[in-house]
Protein backbone atom coordinates (compact mmCIF):
# COMPACT_ATOMS: atom_id res chain seq x y z
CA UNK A 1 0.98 21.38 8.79
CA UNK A 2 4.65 21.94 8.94
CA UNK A 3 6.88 20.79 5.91
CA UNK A 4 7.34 17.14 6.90
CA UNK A 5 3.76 16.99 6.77
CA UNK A 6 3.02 18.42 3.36
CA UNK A 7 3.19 15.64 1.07
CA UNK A 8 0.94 13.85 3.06
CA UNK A 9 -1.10 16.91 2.85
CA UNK A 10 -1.10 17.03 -0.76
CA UNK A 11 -2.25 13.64 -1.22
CA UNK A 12 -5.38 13.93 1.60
CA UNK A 13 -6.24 16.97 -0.27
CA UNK A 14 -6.46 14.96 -3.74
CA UNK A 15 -8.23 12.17 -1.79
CA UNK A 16 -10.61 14.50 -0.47
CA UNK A 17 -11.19 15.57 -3.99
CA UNK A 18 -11.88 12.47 -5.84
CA UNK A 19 -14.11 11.45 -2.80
CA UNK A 20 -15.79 14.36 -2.16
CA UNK A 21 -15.30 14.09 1.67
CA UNK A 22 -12.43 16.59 2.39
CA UNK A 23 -12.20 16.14 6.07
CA UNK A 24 -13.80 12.76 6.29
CA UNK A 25 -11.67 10.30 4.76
CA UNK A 26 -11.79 7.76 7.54
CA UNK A 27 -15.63 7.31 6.51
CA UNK A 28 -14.54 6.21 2.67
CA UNK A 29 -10.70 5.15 3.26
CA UNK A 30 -9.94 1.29 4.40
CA UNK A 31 -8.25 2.47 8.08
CA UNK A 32 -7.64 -0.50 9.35
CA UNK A 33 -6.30 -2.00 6.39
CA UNK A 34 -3.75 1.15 5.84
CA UNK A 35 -2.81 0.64 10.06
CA UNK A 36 -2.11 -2.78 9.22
CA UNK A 37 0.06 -2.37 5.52
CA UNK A 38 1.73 0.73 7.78
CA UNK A 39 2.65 -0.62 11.40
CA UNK A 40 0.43 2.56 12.44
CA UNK A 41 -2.19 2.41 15.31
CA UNK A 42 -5.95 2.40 14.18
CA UNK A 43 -5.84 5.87 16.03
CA UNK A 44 -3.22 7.58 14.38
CA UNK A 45 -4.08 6.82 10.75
CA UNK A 46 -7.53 8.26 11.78
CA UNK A 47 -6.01 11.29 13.15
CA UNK A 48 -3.86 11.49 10.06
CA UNK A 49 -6.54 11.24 7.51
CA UNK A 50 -8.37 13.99 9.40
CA UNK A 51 -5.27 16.25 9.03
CA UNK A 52 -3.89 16.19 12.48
CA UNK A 53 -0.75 15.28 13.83
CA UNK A 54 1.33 11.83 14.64
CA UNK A 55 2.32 11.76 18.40
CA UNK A 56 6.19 12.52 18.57
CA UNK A 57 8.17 9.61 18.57
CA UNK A 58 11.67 9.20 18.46
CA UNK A 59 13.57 6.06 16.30
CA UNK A 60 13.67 3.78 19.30
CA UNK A 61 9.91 3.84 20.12
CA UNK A 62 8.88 3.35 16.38
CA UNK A 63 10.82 0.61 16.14
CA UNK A 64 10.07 -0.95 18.83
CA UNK A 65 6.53 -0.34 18.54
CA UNK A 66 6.22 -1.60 15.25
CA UNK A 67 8.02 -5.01 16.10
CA UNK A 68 5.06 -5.40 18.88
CA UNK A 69 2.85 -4.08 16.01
CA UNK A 70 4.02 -6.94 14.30
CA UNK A 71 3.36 -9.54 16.99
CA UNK A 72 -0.14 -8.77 17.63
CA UNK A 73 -1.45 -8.42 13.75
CA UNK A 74 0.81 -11.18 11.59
CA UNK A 75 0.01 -14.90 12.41
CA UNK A 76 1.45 -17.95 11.82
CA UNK A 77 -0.31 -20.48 9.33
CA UNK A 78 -2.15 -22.57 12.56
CA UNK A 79 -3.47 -19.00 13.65
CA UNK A 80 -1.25 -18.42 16.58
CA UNK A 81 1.29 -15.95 17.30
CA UNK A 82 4.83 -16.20 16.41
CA UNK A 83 6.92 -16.19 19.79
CA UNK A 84 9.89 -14.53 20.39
CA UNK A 85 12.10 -17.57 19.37
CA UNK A 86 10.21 -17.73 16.05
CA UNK A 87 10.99 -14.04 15.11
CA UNK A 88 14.60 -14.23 16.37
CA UNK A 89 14.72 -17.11 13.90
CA UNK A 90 13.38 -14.98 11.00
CA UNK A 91 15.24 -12.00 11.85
CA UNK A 92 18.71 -14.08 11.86
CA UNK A 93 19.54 -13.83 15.34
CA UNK A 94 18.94 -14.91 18.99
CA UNK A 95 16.05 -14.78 21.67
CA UNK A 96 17.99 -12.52 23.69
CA UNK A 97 19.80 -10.28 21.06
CA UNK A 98 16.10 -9.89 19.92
CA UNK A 99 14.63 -8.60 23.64
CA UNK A 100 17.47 -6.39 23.67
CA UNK A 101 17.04 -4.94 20.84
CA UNK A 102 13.21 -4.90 21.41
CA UNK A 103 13.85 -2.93 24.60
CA UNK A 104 16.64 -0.27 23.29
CA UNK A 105 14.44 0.34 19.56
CA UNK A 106 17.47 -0.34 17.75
CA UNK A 107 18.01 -3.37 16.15
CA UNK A 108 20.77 -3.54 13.14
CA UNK A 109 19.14 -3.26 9.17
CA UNK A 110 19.61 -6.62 8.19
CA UNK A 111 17.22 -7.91 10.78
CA UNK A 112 15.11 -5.71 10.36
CA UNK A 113 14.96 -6.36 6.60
CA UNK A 114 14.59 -9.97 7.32
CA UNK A 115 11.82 -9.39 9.31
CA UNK A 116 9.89 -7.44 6.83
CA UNK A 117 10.73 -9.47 3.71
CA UNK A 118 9.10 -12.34 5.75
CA UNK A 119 5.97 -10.41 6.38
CA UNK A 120 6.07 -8.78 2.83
CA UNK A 121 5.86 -5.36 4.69
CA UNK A 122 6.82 -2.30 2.77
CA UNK A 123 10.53 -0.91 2.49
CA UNK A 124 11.12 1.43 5.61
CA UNK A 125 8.58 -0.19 7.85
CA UNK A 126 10.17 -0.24 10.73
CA UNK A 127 11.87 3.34 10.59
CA UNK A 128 9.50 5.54 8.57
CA UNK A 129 7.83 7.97 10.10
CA UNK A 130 4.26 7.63 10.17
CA UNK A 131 3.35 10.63 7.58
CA UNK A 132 5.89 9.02 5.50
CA UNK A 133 4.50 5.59 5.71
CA UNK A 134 1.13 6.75 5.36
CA UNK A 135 1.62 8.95 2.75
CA UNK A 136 3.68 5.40 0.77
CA UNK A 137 0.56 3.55 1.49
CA UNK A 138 -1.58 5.87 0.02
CA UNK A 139 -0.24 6.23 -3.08
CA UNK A 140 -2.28 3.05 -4.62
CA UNK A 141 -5.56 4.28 -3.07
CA UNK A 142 -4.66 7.62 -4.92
CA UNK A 143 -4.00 5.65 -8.65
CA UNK A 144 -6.81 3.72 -7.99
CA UNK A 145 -9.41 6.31 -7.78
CA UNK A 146 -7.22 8.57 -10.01
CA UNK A 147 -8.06 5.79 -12.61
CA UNK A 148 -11.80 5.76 -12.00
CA UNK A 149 -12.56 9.24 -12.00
CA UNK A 150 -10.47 9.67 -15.63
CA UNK A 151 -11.20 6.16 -17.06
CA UNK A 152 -8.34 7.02 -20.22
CA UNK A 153 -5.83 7.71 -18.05
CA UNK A 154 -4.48 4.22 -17.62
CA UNK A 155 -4.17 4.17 -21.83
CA UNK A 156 -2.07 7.42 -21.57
CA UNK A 157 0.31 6.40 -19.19
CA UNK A 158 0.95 3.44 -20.86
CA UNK A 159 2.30 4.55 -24.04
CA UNK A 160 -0.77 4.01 -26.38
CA UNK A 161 -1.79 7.70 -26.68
CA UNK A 162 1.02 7.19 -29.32
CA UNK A 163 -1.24 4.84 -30.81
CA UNK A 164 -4.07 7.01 -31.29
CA UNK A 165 -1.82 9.62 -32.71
CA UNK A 166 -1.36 7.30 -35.91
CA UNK A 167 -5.22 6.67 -36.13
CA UNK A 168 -5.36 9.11 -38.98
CA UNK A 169 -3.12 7.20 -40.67
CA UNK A 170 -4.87 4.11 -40.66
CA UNK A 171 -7.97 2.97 -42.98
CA UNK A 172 -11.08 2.00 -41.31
CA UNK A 173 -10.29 -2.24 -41.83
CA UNK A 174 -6.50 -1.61 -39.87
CA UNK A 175 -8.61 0.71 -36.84
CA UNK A 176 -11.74 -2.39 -36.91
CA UNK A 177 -9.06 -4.84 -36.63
CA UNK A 178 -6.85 -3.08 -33.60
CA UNK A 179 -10.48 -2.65 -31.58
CA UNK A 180 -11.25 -6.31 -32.09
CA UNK A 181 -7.41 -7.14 -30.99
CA UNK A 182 -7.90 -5.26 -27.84
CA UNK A 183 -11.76 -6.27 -27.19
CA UNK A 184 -9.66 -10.64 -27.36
CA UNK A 185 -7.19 -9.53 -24.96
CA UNK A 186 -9.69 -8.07 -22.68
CA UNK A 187 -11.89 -11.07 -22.99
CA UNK A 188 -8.86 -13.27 -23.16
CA UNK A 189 -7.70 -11.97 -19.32
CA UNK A 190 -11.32 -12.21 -18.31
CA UNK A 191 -11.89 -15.99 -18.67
CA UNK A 192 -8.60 -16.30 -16.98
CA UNK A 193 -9.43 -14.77 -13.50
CA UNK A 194 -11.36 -16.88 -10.81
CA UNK A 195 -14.59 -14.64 -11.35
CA UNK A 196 -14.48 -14.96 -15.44
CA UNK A 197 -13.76 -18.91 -15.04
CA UNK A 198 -17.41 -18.80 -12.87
CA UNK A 199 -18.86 -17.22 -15.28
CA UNK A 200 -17.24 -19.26 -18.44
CA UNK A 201 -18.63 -22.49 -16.43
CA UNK A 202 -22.15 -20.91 -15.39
């Protein structure tokens, strides 16, 4: 893979890794829902996970393709899809600055930033390359299963590995009491989600 590529590389490596399916991560990874957080065709997030290649694209085409993208995937509230008129709207503009800039791939950055603050797409959706965007999209996959496979790692990013450092200064009543204090805020967030609430009520 050449250099643009290797931080996507890195990442599919890891993946491959924690999954144990180097090579096969479009058996284990969510494609479609990565094509659809991405703007990237079904196809070419497969072909990325397997370590191949993006086909070239320049600005104009991505952009353009990703509006479309846009069109066919995002609904509006009854179920149908937005029309031209409605996206113009959102975007800030007209019907036929919109078409035109549909057809040339280059619309200006504020309405394309409209656009994907309406949609709640990512920053750079509509420009980003697609290693790039993959490679952004990723990255919450990656935590997620970083988290599983080292279950303590959470508790060391968040500070409380300073905690434990002053465990030896505490006296068995002041360590009982901080377990119990953590065991009521887990229990605490449980019966506050929708599945602890069914099970507070069962």
């Amino acid at each position: 893979m050449s250099d643009a590529y290797g931080p996507l590389a890195d990442v599919l490596d890891r993946l491959g890794e924690l999954t144990g399916r180097p090579g096969r991560l479009p058996e284990v990874l969510d494609v479609a829902g990565l094509s659809h957080r991405t703007g990237i065709p079904v196809g070419v997030v497969v072909e990325l996970l397997s370590g191949g290649r993006a086909p070239d694209a320049c600005l104009a085409q991505r952009v353009r393709q990703r509006l479309d993208f846009i069109r066919e995937t995002r609904r509006r509230p009854d179920g149908k899809r937005y029309s031209l008129d409605e996206l113009a709207r959102i975007a800030g503009t007209s019907r036929q600055w919109l078409s035109e800039w549909r057809k040339s791939g280059m619309p200006s950055l504020e309405h394309t930033d409209r656009l994907r603050r309406f949609f709640g797409l990512p920053a750079g959706f509509f420009t980003a390359d697609e290693q790039e965007a993959l490679h952004v999209a990723l990255q919450p996959v990656l935590q997620s299963l970083e988290a599983e496979a080292d279950p303590l790692l959470r508790l060391r990013q968040s500070g409380l590995n300073r905690l434990a450092a002053r465990a030896p200064q505490m006296n068995a009543r002041q360590l009982a009491t901080l377990a119990d204090l953590a065991e009521m805020i887990i229990a605490s967030e449980r019966a506050g989600s929708p599945a602890g609430a069914e099970r507070a009520g069962a």
